[in-house]
C-alpha atoms as a PDB file:
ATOM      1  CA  UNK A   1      43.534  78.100  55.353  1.00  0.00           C
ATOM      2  CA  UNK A   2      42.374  75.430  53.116  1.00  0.00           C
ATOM      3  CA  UNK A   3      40.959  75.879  49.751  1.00  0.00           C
ATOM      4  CA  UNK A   4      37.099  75.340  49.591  1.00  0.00           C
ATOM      5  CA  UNK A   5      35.907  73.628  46.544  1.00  0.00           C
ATOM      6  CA  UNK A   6      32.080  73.937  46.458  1.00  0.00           C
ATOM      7  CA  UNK A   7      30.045  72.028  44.153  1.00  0.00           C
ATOM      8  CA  UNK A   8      26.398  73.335  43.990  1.00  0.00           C
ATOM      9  CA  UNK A   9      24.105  70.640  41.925  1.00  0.00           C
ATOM     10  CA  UNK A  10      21.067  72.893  42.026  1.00  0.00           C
ATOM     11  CA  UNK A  11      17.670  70.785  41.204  1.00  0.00           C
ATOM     12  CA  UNK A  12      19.341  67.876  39.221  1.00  0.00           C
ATOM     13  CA  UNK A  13      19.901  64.341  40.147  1.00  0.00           C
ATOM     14  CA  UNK A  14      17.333  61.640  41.269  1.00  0.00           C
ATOM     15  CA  UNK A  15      18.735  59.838  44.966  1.00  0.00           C
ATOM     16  CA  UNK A  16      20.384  57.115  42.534  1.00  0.00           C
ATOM     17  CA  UNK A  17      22.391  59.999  40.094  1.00  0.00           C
ATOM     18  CA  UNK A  18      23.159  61.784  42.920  1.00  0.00           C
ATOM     19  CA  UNK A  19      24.798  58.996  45.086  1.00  0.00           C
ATOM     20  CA  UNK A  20      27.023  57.569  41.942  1.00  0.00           C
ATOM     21  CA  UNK A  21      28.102  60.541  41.267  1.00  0.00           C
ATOM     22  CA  UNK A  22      29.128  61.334  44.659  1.00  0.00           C
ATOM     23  CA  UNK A  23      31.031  58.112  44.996  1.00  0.00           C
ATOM     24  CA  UNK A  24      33.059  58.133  41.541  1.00  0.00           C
ATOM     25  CA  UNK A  25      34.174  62.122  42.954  1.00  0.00           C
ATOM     26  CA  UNK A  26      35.529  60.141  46.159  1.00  0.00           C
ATOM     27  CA  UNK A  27      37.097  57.000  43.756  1.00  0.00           C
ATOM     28  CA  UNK A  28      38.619  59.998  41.733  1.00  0.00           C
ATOM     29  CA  UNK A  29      39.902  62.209  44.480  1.00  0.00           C
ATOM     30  CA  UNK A  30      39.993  61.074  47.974  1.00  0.00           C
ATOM     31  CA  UNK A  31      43.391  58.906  47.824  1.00  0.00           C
ATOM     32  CA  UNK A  32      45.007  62.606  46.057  1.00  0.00           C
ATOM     33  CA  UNK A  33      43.243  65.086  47.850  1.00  0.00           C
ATOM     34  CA  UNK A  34      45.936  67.916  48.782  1.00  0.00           C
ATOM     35  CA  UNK A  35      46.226  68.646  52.366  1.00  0.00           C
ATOM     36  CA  UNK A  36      45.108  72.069  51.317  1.00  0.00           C
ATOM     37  CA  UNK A  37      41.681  71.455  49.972  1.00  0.00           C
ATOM     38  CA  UNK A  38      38.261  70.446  51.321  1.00  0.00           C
ATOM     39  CA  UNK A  39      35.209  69.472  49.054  1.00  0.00           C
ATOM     40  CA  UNK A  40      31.795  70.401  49.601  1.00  0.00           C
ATOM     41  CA  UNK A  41      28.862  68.976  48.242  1.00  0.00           C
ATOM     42  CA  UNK A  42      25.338  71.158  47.777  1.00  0.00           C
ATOM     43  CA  UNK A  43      23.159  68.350  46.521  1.00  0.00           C
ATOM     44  CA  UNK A  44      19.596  68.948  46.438  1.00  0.00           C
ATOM     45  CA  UNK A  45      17.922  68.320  49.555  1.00  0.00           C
ATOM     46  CA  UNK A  46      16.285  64.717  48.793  1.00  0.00           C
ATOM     47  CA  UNK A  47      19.917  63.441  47.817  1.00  0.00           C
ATOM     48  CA  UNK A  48      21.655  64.913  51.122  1.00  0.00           C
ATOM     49  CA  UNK A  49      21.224  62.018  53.259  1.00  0.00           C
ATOM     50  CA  UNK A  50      22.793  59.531  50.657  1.00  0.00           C
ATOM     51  CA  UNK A  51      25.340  62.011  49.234  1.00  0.00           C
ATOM     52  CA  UNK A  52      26.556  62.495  53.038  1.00  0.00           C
ATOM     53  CA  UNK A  53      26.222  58.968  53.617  1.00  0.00           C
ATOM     54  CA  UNK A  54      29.182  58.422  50.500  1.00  0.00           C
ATOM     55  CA  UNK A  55      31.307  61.295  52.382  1.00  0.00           C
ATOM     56  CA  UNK A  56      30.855  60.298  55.612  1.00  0.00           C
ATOM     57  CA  UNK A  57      33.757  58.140  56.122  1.00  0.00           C
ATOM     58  CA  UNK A  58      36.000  60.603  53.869  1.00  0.00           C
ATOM     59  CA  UNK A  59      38.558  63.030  55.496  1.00  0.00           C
ATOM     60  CA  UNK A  60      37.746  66.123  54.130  1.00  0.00           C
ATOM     61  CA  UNK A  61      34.569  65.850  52.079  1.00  0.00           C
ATOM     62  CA  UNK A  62      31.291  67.286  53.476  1.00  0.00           C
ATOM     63  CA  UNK A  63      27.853  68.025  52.281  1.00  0.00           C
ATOM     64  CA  UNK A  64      25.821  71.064  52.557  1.00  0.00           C
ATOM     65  CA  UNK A  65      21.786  72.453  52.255  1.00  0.00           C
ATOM     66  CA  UNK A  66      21.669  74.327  49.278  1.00  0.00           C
ATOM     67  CA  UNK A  67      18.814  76.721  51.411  1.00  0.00           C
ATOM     68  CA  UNK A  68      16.822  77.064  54.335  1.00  0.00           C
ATOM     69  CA  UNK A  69      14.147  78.659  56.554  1.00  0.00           C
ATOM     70  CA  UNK A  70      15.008  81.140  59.459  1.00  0.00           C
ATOM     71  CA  UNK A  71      12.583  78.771  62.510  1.00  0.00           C
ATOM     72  CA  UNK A  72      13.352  75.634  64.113  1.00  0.00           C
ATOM     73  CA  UNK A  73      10.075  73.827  63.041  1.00  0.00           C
ATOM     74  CA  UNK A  74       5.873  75.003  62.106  1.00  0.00           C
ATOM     75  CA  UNK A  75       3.468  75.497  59.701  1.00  0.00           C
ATOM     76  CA  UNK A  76       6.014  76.729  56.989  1.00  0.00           C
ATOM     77  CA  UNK A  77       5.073  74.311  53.914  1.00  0.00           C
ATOM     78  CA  UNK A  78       8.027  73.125  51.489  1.00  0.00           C
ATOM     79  CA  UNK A  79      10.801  74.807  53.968  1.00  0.00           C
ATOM     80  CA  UNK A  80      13.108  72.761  55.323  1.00  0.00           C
ATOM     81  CA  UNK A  81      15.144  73.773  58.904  1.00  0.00           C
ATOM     82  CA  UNK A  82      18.703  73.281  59.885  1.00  0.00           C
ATOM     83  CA  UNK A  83      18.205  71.209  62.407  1.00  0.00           C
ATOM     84  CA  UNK A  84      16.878  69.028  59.149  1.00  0.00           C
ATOM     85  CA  UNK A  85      20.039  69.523  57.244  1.00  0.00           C
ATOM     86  CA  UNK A  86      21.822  68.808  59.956  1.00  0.00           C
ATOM     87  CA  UNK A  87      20.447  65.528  60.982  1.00  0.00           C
ATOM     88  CA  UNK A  88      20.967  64.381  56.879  1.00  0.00           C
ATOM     89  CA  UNK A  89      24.355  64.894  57.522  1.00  0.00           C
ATOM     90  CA  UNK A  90      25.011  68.967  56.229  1.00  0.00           C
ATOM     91  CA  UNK A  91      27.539  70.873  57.784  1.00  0.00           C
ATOM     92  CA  UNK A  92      26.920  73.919  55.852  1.00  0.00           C
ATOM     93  CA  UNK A  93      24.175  75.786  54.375  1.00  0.00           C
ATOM     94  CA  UNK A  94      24.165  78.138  51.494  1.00  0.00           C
ATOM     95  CA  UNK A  95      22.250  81.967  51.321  1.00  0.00           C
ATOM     96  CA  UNK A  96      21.756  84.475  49.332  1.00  0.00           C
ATOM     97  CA  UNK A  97      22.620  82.844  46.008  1.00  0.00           C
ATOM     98  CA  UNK A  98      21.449  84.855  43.067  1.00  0.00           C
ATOM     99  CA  UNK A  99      19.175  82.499  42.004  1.00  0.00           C
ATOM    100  CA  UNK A 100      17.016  82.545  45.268  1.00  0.00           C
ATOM    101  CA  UNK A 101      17.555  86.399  45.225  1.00  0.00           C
ATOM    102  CA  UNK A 102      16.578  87.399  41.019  1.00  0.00           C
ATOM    103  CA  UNK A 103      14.349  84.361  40.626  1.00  0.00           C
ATOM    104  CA  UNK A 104      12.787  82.956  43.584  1.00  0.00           C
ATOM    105  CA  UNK A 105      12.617  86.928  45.005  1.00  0.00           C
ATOM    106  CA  UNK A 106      14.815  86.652  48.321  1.00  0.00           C
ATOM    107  CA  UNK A 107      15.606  90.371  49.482  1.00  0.00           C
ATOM    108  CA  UNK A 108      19.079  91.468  51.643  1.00  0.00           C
ATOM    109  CA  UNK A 109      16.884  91.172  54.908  1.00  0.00           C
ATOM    110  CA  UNK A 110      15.714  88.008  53.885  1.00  0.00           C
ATOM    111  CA  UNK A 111      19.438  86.427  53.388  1.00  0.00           C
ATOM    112  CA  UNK A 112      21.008  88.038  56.376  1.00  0.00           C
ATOM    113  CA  UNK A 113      18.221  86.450  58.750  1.00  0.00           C
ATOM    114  CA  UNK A 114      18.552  82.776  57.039  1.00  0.00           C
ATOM    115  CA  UNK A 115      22.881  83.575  57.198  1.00  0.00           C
ATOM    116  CA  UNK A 116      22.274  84.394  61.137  1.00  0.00           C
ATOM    117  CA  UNK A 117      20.162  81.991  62.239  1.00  0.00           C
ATOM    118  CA  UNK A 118      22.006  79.510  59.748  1.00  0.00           C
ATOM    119  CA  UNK A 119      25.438  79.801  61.952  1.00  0.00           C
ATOM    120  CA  UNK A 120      23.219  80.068  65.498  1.00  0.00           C
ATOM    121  CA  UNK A 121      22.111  76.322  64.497  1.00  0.00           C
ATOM    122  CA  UNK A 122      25.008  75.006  64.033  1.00  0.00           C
ATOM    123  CA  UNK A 123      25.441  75.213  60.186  1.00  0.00           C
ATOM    124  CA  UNK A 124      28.842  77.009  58.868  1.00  0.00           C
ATOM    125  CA  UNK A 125      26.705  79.191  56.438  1.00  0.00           C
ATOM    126  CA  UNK A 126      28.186  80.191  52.826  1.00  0.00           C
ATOM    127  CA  UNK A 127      26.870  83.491  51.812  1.00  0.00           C
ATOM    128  CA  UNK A 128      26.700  84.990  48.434  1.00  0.00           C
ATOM    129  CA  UNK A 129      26.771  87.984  46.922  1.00  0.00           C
ATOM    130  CA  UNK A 130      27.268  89.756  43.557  1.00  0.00           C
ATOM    131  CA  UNK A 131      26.187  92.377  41.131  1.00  0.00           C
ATOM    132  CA  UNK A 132      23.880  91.975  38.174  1.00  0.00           C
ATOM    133  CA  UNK A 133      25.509  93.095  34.575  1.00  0.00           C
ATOM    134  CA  UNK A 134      23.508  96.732  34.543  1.00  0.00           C
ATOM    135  CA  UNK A 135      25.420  97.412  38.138  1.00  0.00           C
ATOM    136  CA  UNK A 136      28.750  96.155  36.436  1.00  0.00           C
ATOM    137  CA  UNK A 137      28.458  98.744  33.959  1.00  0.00           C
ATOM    138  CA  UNK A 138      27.144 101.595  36.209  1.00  0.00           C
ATOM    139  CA  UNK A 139      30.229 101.392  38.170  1.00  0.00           C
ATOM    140  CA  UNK A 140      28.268  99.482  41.005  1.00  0.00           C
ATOM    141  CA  UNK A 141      29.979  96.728  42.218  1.00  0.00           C
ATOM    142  CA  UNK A 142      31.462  98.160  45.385  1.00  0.00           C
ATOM    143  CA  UNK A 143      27.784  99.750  46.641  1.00  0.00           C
ATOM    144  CA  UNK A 144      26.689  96.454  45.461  1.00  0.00           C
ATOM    145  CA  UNK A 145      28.649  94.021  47.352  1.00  0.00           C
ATOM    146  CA  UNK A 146      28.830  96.516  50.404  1.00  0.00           C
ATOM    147  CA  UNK A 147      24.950  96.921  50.776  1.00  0.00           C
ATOM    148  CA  UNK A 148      24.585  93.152  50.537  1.00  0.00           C
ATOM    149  CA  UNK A 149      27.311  92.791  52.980  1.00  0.00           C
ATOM    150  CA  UNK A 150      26.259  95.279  55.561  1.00  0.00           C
ATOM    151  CA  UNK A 151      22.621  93.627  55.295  1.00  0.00           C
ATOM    152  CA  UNK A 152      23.347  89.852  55.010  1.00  0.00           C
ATOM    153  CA  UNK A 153      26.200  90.054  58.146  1.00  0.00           C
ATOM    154  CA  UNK A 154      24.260  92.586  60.049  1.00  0.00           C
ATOM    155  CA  UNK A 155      23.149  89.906  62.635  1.00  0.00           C
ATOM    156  CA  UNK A 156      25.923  87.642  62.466  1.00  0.00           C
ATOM    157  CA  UNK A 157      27.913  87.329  65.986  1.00  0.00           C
ATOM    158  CA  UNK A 158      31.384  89.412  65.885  1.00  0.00           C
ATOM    159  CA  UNK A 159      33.011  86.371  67.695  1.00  0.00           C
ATOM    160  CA  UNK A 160      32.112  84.094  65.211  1.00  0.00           C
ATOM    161  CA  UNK A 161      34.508  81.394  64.607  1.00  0.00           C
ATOM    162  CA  UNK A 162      36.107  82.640  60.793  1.00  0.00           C
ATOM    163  CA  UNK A 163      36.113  78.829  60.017  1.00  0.00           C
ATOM    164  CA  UNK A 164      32.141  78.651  60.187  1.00  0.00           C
ATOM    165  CA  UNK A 165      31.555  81.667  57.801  1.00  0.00           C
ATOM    166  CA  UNK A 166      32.956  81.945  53.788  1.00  0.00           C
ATOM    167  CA  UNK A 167      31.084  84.700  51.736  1.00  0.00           C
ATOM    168  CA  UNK A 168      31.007  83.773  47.692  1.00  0.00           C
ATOM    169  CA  UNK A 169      31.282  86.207  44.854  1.00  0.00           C
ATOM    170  CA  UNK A 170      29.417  85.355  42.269  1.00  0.00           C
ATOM    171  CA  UNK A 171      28.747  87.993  39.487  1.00  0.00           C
ATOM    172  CA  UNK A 172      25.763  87.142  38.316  1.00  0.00           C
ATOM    173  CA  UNK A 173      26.345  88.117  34.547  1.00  0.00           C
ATOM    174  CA  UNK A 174      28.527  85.081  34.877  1.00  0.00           C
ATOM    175  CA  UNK A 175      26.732  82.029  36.327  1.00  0.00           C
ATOM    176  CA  UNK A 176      25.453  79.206  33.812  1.00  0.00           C
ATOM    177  CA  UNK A 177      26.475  81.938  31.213  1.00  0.00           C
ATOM    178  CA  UNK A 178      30.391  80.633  30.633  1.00  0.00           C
ATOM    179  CA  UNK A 179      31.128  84.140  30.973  1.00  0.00           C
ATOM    180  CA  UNK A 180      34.095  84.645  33.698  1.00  0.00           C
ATOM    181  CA  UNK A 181      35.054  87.725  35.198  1.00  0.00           C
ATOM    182  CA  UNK A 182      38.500  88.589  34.336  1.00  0.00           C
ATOM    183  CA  UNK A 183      41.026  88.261  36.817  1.00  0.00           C
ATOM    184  CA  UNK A 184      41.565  92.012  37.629  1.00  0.00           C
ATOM    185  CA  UNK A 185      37.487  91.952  38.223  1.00  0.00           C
ATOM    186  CA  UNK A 186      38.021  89.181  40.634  1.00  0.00           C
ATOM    187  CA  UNK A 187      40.782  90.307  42.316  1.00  0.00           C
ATOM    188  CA  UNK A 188      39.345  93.827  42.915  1.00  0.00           C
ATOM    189  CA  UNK A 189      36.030  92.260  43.887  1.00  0.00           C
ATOM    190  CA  UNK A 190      37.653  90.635  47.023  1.00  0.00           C
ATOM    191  CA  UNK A 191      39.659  92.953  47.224  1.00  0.00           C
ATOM    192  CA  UNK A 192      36.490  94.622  48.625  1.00  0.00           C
ATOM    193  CA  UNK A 193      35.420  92.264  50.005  1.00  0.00           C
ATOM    194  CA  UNK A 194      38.020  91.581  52.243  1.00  0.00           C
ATOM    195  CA  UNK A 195      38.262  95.161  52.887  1.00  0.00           C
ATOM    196  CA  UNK A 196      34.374  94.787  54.496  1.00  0.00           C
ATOM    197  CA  UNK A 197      34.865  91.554  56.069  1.00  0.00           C
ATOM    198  CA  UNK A 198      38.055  93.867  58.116  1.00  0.00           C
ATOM    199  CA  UNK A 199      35.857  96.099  59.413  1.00  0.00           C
ATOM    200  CA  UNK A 200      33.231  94.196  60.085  1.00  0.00           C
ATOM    201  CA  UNK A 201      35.082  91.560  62.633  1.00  0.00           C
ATOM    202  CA  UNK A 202      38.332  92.806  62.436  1.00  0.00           C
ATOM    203  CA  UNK A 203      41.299  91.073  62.594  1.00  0.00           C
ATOM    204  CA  UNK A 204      38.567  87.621  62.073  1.00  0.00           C
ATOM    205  CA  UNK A 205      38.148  88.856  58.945  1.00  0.00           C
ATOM    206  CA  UNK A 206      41.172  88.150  57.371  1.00  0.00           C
ATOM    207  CA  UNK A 207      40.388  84.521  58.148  1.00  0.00           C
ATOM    208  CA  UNK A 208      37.123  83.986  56.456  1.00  0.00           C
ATOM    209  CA  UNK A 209      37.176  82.626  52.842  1.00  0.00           C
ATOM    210  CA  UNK A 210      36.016  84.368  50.040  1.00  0.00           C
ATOM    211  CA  UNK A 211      35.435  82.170  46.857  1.00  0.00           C
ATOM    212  CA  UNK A 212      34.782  82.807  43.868  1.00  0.00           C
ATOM    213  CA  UNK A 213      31.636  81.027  41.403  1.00  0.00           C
ATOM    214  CA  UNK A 214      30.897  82.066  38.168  1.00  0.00           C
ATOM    215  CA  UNK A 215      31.133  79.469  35.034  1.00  0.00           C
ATOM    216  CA  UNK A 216      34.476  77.718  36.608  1.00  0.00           C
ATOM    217  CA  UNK A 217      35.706  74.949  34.612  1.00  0.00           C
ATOM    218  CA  UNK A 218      38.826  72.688  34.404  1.00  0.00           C
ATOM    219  CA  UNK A 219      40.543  74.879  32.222  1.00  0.00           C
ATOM    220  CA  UNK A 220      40.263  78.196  34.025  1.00  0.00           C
ATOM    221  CA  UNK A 221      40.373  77.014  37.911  1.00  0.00           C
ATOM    222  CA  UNK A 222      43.782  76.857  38.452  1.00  0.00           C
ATOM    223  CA  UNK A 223      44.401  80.566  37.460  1.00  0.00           C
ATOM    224  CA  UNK A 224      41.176  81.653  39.513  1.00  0.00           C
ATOM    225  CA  UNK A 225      42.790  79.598  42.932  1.00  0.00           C
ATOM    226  CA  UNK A 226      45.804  81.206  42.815  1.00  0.00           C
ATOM    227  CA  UNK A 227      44.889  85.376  42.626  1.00  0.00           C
ATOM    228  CA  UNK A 228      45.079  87.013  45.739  1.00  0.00           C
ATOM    229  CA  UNK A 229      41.554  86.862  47.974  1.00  0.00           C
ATOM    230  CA  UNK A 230      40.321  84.014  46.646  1.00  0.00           C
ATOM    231  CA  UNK A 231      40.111  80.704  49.140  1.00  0.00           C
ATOM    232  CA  UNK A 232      38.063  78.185  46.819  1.00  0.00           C
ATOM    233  CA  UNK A 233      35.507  78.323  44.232  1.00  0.00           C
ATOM    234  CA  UNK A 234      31.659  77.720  44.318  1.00  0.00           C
ATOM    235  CA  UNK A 235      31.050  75.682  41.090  1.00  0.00           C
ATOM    236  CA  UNK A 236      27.696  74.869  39.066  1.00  0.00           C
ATOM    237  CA  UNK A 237      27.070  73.228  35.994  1.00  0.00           C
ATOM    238  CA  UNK A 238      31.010  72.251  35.645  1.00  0.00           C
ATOM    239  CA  UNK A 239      29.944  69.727  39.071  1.00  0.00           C
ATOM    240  CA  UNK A 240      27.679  68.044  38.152  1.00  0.00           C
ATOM    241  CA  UNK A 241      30.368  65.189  36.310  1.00  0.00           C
ATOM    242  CA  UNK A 242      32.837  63.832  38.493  1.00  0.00           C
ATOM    243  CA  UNK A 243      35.261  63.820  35.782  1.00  0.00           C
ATOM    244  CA  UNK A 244      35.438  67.460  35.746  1.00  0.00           C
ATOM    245  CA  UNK A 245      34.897  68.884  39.270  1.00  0.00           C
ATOM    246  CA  UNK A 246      37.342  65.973  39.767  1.00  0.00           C
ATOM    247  CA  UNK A 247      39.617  68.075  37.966  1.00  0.00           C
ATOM    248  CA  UNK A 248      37.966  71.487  39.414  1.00  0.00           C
ATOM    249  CA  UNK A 249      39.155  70.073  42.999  1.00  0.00           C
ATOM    250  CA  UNK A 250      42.884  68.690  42.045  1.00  0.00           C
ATOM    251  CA  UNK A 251      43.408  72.033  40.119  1.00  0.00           C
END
């Protein structure tokens, strides 16, 4: 399976910032891109439509919603649908990341109703998980990652298609932080991971990706890539330059 390298922008960049930077990433790593990587955009939502616009016309380079509401259309003020994403040019949409679950108060229901309805629309749905540092050092990881698991997949179809589903670890001790979980942490996190993904769809299981996002830079990607379990990385604050998630994606 291909590598995934996710950039996630958050809320920064105006249309303008958003669309340059998209387009020096392509000038920068479209004529190299390995046959074994794809790049994935999660601009926010009122640079989608320009930033897919830039991709569209790239071989493996697509765009994604960085969230999104669990109806079609209604009275749901300052949501957005994926129908909407999709018709700005998204192909995937992102849930349960631990900023919409510690500071904009998303619960495990909450994410695995958004990652269900996410892939019944027609989005391949991203969906992240990870322990706070107090569960880290309770020895919580595993009941951690499970729970979220068991909730956030609960819904999702057993025949789903592996390609249109990628779960994220993400401690969250180590986003924004440019602390990194170690590489035994990592590998026994999807180790786990993987493990629950197997018994949840079986033999699918092996085939989703599980990346890995947590302060991943330049200098510490290539290392992350290659441990065992881990299909891609979900990036923040070292994406938002093309210089360096240039680098992030040719690691």
């Amino acid at each position: 399976m291909k590598k995934l390298m996710a950039a996630n922008w958050k809320m920064y960049k105006t249309w303008d910032d958003a669309r340059a930077t998209a387009q020096s990433l392509a000038d920068l790593t479209a004529s190299k891109l390995p046959d074994d990587r794809e790049v994935l955009i999660f601009p926010p939502f009122t640079a989608l439509k320009g930033v897919s616009d830039v991709f569209g016309p790239l071989a493996g380079f697509s765009t994604g919603g960085q969230d999104f509401y669990t109806e079609a259309e209604g009275a749901f003020t300052g949501e957005i649908s994926p129908a909407m994403l999709l018709d700005a040019g998204a192909a995937y949409g992102l849930t349960g990341h631990s900023e919409r679950r510690h500071v904009l108060g998303e619960d495990d229901a909450l994410v695995g109703r958004k990652t269900a309805y996410g892939l019944v629309s027609g989005l391949k749905v991203i969906l992240c998980v990870g322990e706070k540092i107090d569960e880290r050092r309770a020895g919580q990881v595993e009941a951690v990652l499970r729970r979220q698991l068991d909730v956030g997949l609960k819904d999702v179809p057993r025949d789903v298609n592996p390609a249109d589903l990628s779960v994220a670890y993400e401690p969250v001790w180590a986003i924004g932080t440019g602390e990194v979980a170690g590489p035994g942490e990592i590998v026994e996190a999807h180790a786990c991971i993987r493990k629950i993904l197997q018994a949840e769809f079986g033999e699918k299981g092996n085939k989703i990706r599980i990346l890995y996002g947590g302060s991943v830079k330049p200098a510490n990607c290539a290392e992350i890539i290659a441990l065992d379990n881990v299909d891609g990385v979900l990036v923040g604050g070292a994406s938002l330059l093309s210089e360096s998630f240039s680098q992030i994606v040719l690691a």
